[in-house]
C-alpha atoms as a PDB file:
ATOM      1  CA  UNK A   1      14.313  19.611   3.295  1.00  0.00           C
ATOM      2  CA  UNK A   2      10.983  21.421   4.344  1.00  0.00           C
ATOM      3  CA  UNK A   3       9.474  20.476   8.129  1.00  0.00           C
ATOM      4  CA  UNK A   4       5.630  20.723   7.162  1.00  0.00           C
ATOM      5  CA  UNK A   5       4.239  19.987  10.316  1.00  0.00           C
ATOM      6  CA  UNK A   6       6.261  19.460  12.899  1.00  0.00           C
ATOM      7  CA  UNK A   7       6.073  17.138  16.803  1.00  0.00           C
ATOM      8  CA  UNK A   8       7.709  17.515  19.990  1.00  0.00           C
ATOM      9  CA  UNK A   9      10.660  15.045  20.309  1.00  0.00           C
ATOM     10  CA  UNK A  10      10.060  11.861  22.324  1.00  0.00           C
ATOM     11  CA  UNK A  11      10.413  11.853  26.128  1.00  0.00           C
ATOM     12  CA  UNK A  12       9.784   8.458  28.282  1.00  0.00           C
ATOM     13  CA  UNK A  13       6.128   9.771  29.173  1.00  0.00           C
ATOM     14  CA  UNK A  14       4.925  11.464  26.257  1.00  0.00           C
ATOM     15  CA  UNK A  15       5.534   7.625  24.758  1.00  0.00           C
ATOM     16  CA  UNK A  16       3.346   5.677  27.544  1.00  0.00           C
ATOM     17  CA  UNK A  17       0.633   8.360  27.083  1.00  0.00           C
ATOM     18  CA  UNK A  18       0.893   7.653  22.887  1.00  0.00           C
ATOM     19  CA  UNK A  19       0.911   3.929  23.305  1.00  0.00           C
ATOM     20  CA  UNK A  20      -1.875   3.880  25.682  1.00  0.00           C
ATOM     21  CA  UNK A  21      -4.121   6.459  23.669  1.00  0.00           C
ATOM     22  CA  UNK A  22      -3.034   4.756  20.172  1.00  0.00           C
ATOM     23  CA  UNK A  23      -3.445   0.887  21.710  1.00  0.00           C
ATOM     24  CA  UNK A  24      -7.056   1.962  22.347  1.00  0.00           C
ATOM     25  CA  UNK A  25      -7.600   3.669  19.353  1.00  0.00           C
ATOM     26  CA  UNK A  26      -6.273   1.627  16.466  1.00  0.00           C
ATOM     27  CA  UNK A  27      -7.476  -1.538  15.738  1.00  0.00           C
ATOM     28  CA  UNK A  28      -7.095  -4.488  13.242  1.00  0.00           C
ATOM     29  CA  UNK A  29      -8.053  -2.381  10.373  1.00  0.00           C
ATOM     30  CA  UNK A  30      -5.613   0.354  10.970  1.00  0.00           C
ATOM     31  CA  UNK A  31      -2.912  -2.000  10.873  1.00  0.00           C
ATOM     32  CA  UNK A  32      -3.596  -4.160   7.815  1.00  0.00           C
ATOM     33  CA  UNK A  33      -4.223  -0.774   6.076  1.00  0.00           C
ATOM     34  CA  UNK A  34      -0.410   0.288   7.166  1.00  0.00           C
ATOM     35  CA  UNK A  35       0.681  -3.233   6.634  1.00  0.00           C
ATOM     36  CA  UNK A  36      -0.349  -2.635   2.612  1.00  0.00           C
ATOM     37  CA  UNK A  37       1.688   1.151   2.460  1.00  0.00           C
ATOM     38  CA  UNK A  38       4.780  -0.697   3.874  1.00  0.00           C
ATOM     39  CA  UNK A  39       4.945  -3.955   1.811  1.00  0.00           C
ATOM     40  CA  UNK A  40       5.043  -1.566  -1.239  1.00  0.00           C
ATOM     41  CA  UNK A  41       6.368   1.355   0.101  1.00  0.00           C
ATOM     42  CA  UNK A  42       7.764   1.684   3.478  1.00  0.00           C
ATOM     43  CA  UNK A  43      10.970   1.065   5.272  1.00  0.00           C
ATOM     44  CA  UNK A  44      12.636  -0.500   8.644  1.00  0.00           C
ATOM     45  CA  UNK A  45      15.738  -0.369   9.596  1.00  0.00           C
ATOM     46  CA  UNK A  46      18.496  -0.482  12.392  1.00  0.00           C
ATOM     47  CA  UNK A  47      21.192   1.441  12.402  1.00  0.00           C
ATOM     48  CA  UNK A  48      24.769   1.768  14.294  1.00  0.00           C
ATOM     49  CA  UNK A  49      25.569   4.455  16.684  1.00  0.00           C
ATOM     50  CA  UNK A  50      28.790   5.792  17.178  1.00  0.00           C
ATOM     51  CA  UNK A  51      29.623   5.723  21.141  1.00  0.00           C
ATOM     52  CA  UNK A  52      26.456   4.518  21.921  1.00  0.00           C
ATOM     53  CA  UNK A  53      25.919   1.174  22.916  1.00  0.00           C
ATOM     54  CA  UNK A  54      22.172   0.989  21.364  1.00  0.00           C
ATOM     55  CA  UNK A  55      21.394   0.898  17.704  1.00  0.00           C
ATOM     56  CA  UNK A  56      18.818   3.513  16.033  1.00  0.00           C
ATOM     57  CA  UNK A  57      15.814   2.149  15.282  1.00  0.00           C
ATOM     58  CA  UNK A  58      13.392   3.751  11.885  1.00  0.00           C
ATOM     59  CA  UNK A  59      10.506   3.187  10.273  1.00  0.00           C
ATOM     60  CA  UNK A  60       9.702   5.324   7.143  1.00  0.00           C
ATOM     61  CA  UNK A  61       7.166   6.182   5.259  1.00  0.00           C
ATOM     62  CA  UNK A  62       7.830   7.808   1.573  1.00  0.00           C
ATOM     63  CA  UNK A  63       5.992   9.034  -1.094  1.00  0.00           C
ATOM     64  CA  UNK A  64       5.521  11.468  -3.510  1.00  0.00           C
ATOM     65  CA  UNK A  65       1.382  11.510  -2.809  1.00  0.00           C
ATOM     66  CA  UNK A  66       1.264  13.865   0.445  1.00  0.00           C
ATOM     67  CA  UNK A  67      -2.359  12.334   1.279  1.00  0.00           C
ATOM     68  CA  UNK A  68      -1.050   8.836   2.886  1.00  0.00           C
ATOM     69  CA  UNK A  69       2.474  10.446   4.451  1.00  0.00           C
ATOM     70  CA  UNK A  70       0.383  13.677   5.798  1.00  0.00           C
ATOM     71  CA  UNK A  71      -2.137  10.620   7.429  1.00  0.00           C
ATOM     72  CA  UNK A  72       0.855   8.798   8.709  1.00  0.00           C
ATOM     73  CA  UNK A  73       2.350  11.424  10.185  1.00  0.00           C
ATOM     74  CA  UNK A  74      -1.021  13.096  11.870  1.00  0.00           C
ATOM     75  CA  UNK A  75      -1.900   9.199  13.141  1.00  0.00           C
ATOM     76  CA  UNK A  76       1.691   8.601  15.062  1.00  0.00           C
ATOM     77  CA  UNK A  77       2.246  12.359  15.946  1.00  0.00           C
ATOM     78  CA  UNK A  78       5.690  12.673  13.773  1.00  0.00           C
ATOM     79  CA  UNK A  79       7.090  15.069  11.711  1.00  0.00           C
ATOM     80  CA  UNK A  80       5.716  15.583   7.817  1.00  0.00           C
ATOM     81  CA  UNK A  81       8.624  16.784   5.637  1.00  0.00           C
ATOM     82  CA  UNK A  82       9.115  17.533   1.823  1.00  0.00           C
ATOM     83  CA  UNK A  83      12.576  16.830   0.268  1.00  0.00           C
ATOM     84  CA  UNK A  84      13.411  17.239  -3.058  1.00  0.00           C
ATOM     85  CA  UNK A  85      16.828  15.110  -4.634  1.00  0.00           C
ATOM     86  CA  UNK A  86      18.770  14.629  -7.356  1.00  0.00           C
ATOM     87  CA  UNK A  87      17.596  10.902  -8.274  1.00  0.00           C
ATOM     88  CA  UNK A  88      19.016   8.312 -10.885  1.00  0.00           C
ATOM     89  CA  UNK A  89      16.221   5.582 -12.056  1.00  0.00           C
ATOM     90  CA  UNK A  90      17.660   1.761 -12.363  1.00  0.00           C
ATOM     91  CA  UNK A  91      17.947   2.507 -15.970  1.00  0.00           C
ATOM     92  CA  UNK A  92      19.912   5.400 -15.214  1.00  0.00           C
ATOM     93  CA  UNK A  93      18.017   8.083 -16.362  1.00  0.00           C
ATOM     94  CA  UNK A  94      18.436  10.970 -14.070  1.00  0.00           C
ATOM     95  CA  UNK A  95      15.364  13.424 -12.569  1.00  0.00           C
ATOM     96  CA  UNK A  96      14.775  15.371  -9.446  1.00  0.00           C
ATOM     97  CA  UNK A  97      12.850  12.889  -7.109  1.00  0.00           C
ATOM     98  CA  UNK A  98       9.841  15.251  -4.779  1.00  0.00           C
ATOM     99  CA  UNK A  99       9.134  12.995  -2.018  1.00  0.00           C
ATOM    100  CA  UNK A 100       6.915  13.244   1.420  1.00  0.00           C
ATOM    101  CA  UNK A 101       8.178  11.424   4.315  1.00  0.00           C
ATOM    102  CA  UNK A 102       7.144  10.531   7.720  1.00  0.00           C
ATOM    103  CA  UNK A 103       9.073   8.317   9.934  1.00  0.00           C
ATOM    104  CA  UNK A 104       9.012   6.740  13.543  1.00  0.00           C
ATOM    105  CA  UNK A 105      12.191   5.979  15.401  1.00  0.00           C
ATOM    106  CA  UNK A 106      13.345   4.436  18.962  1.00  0.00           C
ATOM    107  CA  UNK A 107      10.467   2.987  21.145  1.00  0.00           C
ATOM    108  CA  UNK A 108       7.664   4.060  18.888  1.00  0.00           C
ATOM    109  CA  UNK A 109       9.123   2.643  16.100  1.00  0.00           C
ATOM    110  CA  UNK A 110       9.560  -0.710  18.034  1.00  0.00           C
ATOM    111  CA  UNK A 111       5.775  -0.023  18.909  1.00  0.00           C
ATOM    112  CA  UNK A 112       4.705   0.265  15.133  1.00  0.00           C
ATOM    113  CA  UNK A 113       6.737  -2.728  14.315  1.00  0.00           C
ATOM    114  CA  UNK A 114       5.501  -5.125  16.702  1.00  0.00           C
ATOM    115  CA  UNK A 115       1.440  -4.330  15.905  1.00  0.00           C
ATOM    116  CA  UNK A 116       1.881  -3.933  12.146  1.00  0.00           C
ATOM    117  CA  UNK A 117       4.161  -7.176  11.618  1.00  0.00           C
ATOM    118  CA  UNK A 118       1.102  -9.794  11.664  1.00  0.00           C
ATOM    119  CA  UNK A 119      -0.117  -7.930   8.825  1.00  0.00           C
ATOM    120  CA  UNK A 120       2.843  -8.074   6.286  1.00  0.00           C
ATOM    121  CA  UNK A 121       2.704 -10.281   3.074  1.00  0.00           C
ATOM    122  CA  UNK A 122       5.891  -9.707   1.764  1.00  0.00           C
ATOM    123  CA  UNK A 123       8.929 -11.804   2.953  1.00  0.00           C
ATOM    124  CA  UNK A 124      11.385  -9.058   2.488  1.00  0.00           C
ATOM    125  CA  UNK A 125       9.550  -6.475   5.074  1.00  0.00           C
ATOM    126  CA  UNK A 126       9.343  -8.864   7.345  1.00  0.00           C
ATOM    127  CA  UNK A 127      13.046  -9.810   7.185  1.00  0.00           C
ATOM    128  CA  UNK A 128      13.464  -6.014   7.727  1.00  0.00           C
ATOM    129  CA  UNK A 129      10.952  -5.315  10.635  1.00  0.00           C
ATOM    130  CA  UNK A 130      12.463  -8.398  12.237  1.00  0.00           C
ATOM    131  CA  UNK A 131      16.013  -6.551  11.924  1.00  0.00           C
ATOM    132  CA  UNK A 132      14.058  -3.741  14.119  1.00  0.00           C
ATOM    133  CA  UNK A 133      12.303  -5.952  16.601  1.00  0.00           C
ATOM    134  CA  UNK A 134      15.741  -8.769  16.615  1.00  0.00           C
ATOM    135  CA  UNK A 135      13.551 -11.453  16.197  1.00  0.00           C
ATOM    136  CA  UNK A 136      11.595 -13.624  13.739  1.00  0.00           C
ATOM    137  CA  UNK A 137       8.518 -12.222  12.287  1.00  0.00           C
ATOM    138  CA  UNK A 138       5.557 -14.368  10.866  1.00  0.00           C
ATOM    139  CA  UNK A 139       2.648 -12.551   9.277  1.00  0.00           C
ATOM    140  CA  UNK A 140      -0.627 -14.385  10.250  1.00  0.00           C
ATOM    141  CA  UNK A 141      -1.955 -17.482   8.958  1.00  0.00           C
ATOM    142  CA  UNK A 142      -4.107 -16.178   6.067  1.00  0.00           C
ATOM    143  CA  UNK A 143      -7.629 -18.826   7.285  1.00  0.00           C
ATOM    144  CA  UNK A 144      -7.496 -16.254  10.018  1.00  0.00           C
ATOM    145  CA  UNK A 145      -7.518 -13.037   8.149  1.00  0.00           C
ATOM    146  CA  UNK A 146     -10.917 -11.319   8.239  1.00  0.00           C
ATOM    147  CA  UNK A 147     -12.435 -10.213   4.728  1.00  0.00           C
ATOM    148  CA  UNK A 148     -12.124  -6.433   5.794  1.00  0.00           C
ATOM    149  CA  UNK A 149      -8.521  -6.808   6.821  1.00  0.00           C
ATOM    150  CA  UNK A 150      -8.025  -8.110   3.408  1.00  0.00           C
ATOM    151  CA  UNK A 151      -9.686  -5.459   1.942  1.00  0.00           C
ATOM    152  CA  UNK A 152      -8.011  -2.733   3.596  1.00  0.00           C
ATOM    153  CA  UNK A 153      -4.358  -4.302   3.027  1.00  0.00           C
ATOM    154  CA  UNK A 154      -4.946  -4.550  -0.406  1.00  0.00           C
ATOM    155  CA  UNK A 155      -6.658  -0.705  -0.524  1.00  0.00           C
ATOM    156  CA  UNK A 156      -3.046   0.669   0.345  1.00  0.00           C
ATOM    157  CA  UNK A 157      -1.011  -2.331  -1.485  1.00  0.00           C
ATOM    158  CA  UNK A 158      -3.437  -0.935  -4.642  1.00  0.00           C
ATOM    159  CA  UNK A 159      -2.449   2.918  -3.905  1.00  0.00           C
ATOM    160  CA  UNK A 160       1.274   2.187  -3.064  1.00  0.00           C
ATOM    161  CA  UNK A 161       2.413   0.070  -6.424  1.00  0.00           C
ATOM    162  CA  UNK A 162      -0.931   0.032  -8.294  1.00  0.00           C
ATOM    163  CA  UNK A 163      -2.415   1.789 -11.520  1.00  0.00           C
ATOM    164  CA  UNK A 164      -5.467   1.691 -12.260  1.00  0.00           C
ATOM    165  CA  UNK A 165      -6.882   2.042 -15.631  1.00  0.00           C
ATOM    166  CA  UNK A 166      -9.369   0.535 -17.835  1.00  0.00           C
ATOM    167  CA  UNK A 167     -11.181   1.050 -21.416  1.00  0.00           C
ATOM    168  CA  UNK A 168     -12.872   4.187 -22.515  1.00  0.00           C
ATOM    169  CA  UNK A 169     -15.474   5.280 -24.413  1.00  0.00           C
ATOM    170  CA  UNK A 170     -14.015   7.779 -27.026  1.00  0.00           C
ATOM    171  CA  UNK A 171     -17.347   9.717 -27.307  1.00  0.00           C
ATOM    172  CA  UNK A 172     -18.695   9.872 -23.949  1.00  0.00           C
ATOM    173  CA  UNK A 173     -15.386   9.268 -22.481  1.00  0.00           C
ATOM    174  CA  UNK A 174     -17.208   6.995 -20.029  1.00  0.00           C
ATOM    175  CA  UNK A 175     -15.082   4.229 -18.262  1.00  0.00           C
ATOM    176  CA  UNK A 176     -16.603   0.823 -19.626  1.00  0.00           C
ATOM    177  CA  UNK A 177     -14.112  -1.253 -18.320  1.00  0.00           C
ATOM    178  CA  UNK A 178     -11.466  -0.536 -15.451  1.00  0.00           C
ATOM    179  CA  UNK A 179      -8.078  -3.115 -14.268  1.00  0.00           C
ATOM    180  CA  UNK A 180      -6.531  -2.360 -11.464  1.00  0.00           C
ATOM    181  CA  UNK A 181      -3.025  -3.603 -11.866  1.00  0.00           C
ATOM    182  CA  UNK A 182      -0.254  -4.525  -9.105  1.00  0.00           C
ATOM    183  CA  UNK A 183       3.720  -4.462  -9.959  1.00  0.00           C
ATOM    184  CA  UNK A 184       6.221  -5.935  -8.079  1.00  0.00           C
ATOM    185  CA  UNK A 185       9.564  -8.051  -8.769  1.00  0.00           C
ATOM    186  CA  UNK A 186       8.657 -10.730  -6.292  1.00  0.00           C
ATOM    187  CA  UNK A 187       6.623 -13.362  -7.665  1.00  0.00           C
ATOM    188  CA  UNK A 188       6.141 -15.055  -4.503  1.00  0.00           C
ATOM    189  CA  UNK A 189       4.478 -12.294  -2.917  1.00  0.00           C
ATOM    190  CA  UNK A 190       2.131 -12.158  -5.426  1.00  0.00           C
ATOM    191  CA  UNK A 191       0.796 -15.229  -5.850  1.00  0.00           C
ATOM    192  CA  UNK A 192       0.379 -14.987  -2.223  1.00  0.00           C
ATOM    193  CA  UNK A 193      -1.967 -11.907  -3.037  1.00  0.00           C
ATOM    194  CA  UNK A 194      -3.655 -14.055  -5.610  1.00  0.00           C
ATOM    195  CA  UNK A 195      -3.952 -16.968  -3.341  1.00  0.00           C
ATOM    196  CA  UNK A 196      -5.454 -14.392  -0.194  1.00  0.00           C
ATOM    197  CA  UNK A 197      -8.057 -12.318  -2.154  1.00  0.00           C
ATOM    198  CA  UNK A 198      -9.483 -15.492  -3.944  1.00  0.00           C
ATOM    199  CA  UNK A 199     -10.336 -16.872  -0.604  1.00  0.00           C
ATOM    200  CA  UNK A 200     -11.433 -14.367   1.355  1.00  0.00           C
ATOM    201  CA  UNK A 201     -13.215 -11.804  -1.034  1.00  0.00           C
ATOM    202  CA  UNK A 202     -13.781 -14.324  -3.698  1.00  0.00           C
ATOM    203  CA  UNK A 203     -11.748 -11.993  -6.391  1.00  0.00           C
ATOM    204  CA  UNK A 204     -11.223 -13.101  -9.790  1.00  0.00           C
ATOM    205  CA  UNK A 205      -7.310 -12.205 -10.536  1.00  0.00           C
ATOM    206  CA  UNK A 206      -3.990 -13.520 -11.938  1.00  0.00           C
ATOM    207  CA  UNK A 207      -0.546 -12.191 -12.244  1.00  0.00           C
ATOM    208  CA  UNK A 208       1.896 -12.510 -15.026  1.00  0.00           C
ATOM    209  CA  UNK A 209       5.522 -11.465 -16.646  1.00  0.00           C
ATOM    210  CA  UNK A 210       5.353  -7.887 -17.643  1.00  0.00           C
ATOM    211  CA  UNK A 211       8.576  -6.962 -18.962  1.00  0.00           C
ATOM    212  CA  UNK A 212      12.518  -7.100 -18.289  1.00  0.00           C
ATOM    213  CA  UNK A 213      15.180  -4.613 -17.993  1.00  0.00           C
ATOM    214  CA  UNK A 214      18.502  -3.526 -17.131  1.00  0.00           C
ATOM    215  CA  UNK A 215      19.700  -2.156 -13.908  1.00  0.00           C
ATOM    216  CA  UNK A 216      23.256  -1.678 -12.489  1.00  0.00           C
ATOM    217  CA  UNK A 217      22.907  -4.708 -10.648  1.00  0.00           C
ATOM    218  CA  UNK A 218      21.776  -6.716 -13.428  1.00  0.00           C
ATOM    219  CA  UNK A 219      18.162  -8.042 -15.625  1.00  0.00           C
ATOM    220  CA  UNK A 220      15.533  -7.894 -13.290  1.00  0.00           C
ATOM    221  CA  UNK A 221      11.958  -9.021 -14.054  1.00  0.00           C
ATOM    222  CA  UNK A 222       8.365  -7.169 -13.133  1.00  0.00           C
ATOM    223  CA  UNK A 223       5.582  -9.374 -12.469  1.00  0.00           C
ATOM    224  CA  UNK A 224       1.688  -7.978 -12.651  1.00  0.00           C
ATOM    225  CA  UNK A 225      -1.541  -8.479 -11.119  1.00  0.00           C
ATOM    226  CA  UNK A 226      -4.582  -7.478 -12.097  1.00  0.00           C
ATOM    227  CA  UNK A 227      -7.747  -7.361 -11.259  1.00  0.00           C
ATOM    228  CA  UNK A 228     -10.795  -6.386 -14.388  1.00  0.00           C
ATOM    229  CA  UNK A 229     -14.089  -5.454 -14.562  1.00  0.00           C
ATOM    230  CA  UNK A 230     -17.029  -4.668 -17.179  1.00  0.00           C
ATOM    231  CA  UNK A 231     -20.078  -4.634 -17.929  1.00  0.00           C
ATOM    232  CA  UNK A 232     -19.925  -8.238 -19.480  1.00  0.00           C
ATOM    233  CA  UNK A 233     -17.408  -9.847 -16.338  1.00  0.00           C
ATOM    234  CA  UNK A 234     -18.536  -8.057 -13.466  1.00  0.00           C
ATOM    235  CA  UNK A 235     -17.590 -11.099 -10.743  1.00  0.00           C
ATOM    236  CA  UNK A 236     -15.491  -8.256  -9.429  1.00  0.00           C
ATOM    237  CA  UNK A 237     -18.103  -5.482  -8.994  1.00  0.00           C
ATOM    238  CA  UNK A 238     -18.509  -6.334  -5.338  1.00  0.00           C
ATOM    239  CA  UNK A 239     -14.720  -5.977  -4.377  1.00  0.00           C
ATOM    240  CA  UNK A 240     -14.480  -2.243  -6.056  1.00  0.00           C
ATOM    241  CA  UNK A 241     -17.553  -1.510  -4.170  1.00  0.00           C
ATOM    242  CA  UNK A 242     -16.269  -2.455  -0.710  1.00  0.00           C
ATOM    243  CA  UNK A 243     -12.925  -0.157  -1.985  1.00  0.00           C
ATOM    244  CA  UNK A 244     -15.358   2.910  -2.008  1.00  0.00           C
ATOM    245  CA  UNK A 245     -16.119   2.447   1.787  1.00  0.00           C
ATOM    246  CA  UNK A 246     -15.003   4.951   4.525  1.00  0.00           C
ATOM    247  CA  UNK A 247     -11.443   4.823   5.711  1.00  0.00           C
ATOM    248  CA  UNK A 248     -10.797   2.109   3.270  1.00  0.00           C
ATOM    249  CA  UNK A 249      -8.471   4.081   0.587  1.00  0.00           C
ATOM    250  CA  UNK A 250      -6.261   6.967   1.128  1.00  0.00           C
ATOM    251  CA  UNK A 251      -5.504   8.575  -2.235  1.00  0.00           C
ATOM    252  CA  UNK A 252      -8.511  10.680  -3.715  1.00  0.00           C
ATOM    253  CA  UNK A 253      -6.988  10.461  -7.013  1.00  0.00           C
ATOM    254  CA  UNK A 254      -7.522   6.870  -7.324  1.00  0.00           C
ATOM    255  CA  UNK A 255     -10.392   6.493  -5.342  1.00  0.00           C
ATOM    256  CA  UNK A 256     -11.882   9.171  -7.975  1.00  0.00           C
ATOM    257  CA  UNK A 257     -11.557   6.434 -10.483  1.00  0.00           C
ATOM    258  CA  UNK A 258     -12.899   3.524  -9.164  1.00  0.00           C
ATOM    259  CA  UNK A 259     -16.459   5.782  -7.886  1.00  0.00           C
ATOM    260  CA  UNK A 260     -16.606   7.021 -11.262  1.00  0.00           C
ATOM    261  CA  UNK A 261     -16.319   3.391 -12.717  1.00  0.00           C
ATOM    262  CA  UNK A 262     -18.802   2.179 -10.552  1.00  0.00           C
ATOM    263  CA  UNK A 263     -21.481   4.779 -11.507  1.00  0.00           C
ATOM    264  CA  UNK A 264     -21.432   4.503 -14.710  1.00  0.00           C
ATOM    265  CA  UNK A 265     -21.623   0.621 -13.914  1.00  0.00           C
ATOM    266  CA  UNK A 266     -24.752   1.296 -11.865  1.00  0.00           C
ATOM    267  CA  UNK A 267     -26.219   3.194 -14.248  1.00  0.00           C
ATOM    268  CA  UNK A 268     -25.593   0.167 -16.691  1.00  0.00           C
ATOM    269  CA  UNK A 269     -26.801  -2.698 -15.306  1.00  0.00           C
ATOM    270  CA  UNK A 270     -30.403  -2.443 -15.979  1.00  0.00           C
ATOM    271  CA  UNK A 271     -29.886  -2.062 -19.418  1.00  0.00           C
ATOM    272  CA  UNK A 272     -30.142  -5.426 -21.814  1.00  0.00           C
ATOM    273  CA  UNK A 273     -26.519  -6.444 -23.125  1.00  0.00           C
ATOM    274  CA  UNK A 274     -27.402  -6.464 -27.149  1.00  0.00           C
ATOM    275  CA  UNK A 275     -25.077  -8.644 -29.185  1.00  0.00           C
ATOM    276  CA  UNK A 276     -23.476  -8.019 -32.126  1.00  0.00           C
ATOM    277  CA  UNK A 277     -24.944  -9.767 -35.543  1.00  0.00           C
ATOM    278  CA  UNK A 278     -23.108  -9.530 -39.092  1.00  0.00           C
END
């Protein structure tokens, strides 16, 4: 394990300086953005102490992208570190898993938990961060989600357990068409996804089946969403636009692919769509 930039440890008033600085400087945004990293990819948890009458409380952030950990970590003033371990996959493949991680614990972690709770889709984090916070936790009613906290949730949701890909012009090798595509085993939570970015951003998606197989624990199915656009079905155009904004994505890499989808799109548009004749 490598300490890549390191923070002073916790005292009682370095944590009611950072909750009074942080409480003015994050707002809705900031937390439906975090909201998306942890559905897909972060972690709460409470854990026993030996000879201590109070449990251990985490929040963790993992990844093997640097970019969202390295912005985790410089946002809540914790320590960055790279580990590198011997890893089996659920199919049991072994491989050498190179992660980033970032991670909150006692009062700040309660903090994080309480103001990025409203935000989370996904029943099983909030079964967790309710372990942390010992007490129910409801995400909010999604009539009263604004259109930019949608789009920022699903920015990170889209980075954490997305790909995005699309069809390619051999010749040119210019993107014509580009899918962004969402995995997850619960089917619930996406068709709550589906249900929240038809209504508020008026997107055009649908999830399905994408393939079964075995793990130690047993058959477990992977469900898909995705969202498409062209040339020729470009309801969608508007929502890859708003992705490109500032402090909407984190990862370059896949920002990189949606700005170069939309140029060439822009560059498209005024040009007459010719059909095809035998």
């Amino acid at each position: 394990m490598t300490v890549i930039n390191g923070y002073p440890k916790q005292t009682k008033k370095s944590n009611k300086e950072f909750f009074k600085r942080k409480d003015q400087e994050l707002t809705n945004l900031d937390w439906a953005k975090w909201a998306g990293w942890f559905d897909t990819d972060g972690c709460f948890s409470r854990q026993k102490r030996k000879k201590k009458l109070s449990d251990q409380l985490f929040v963790k952030l993992q990844l093997r992208d640097r970019q969202p950990t390295e912005l985790f970590s410089d946002m809540f003033e914790t320590s960055l570190v790279y580990q590198e371990a011997d890893t089996i996959t659920p199919n049991g493949a072994k491989y050498i898993s190179k992660v980033f991680k970032g991670s909150l614990s006692g009062p700040k972690a309660t903090w994080f938990t309480e103001n990025v709770s409203p935000y989370l889709i996904k029943e099983e984090k909030r079964e967790y961060a309710g372990v942390v916070l010992e007490d129910t936790v409801r995400s909010k009613d999604f009539n009263t989600w604004t259109k930019d906290e949608v789009t920022h949730y699903l920015a990170t949701v889209i980075e954490g357990d997305g790909t995005i890909g699309g069809h390619v012009k051999s010749k040119s090798r210019k993107r014509e068409s580009i899918v962004i595509r969402i995995y997850s085993r619960d089917k619930q939570y996406l068709a709550n996804l589906v249900s929240i970015a038809a209504s508020k951003l008026n997107i055009d998606c649908k999830f399905k089946k994408a393939n079964t197989y075995q793990t130690k624990k047993g058959l477990v199915t992977m469900y898909q969403l995705f969202i498409l656009c062209s040339r020729t079905n470009s309801k969608n155009i508007d929502f890859f636009r708003s992705l490109l904004k500032y402090n909407v994505m984190t990862l370059d890499r896949k920002k990189e692919k949606i700005q170069r989808f939309v140029n060439w799109f822009d560059t498209q548009k005024e040009k007459p769509i010719l059909e095809s004749r035998v």
